[in-house]
PDB file of N, CA and C in Angstrom:
ATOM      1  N   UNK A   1      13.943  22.364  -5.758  1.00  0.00           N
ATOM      2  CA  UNK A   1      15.339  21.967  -5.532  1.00  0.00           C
ATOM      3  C   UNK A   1      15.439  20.443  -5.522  1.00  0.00           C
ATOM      4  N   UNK A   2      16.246  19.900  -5.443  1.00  0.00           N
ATOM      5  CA  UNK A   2      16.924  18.191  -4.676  1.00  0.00           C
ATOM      6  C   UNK A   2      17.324  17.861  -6.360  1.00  0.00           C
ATOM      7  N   UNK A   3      18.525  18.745  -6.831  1.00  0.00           N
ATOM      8  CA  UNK A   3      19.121  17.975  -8.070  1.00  0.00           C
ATOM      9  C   UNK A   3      20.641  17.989  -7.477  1.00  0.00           C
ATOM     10  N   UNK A   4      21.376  17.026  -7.405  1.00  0.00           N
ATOM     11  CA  UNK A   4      23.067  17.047  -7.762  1.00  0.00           C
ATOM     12  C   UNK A   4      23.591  17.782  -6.283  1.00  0.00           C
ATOM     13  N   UNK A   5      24.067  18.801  -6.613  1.00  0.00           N
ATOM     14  CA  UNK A   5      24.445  19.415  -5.541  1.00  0.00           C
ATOM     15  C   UNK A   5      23.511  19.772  -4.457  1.00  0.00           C
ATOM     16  N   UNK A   6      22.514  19.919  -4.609  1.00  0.00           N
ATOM     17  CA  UNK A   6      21.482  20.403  -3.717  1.00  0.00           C
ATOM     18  C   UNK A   6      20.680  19.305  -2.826  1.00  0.00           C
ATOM     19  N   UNK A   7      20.727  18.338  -3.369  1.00  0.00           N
ATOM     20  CA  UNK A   7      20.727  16.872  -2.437  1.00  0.00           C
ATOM     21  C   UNK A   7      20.622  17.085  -1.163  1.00  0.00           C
ATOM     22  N   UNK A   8      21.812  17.862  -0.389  1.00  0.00           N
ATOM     23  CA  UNK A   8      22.090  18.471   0.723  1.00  0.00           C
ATOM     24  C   UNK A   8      21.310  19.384   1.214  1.00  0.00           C
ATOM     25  N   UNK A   9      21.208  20.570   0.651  1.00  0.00           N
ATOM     26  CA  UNK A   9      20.115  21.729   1.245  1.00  0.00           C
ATOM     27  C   UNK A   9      18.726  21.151   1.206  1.00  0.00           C
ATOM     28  N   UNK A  10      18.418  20.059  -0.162  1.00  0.00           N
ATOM     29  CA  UNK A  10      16.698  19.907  -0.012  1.00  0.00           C
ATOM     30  C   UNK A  10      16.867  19.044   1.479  1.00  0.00           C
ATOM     31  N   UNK A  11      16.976  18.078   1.368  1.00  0.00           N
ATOM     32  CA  UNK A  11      17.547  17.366   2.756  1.00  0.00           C
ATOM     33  C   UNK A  11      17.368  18.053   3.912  1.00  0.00           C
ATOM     34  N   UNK A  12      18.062  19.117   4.032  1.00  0.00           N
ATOM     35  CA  UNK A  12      17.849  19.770   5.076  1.00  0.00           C
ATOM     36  C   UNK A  12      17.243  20.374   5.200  1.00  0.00           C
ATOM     37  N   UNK A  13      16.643  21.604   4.838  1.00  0.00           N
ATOM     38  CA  UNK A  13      15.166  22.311   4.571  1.00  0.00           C
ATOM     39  C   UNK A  13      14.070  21.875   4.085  1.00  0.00           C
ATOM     40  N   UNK A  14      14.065  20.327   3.584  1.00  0.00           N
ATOM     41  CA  UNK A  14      12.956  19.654   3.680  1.00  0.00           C
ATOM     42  C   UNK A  14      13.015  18.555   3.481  1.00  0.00           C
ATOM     43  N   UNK A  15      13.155  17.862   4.708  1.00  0.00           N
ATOM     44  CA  UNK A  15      13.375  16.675   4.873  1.00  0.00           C
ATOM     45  C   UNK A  15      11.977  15.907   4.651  1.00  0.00           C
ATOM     46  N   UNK A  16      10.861  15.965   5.073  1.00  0.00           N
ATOM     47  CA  UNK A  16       9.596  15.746   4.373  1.00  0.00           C
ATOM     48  C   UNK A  16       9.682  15.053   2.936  1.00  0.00           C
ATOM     49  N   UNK A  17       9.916  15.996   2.491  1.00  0.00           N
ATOM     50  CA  UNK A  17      10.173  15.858   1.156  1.00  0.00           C
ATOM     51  C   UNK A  17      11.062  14.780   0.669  1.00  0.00           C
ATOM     52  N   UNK A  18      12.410  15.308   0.694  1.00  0.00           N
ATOM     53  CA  UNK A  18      13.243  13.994   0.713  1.00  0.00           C
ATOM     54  C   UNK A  18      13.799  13.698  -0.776  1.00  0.00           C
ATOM     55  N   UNK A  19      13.488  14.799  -1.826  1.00  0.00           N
ATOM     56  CA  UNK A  19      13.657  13.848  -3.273  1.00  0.00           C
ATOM     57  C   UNK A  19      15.452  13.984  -3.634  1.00  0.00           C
ATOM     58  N   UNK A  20      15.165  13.036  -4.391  1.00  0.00           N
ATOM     59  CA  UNK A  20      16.667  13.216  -4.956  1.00  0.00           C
ATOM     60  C   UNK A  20      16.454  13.146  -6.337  1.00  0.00           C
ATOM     61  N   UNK A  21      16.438  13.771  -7.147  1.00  0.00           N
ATOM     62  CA  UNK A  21      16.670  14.186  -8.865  1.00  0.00           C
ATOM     63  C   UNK A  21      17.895  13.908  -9.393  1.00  0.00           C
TER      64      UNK A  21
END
């Protein structure tokens, strides 16, 4: 996940992570 709209959910279910695509 972490493209466009999903920015938000990766963010929140994995903040670790953190990417933005």
């Amino acid at each position: 996940m972490g493209a466009g709209l999903f920015q938000s959910w990766d963010r929140e279910y994995n903040p670790r992570a953190g990417r933005y695509i």
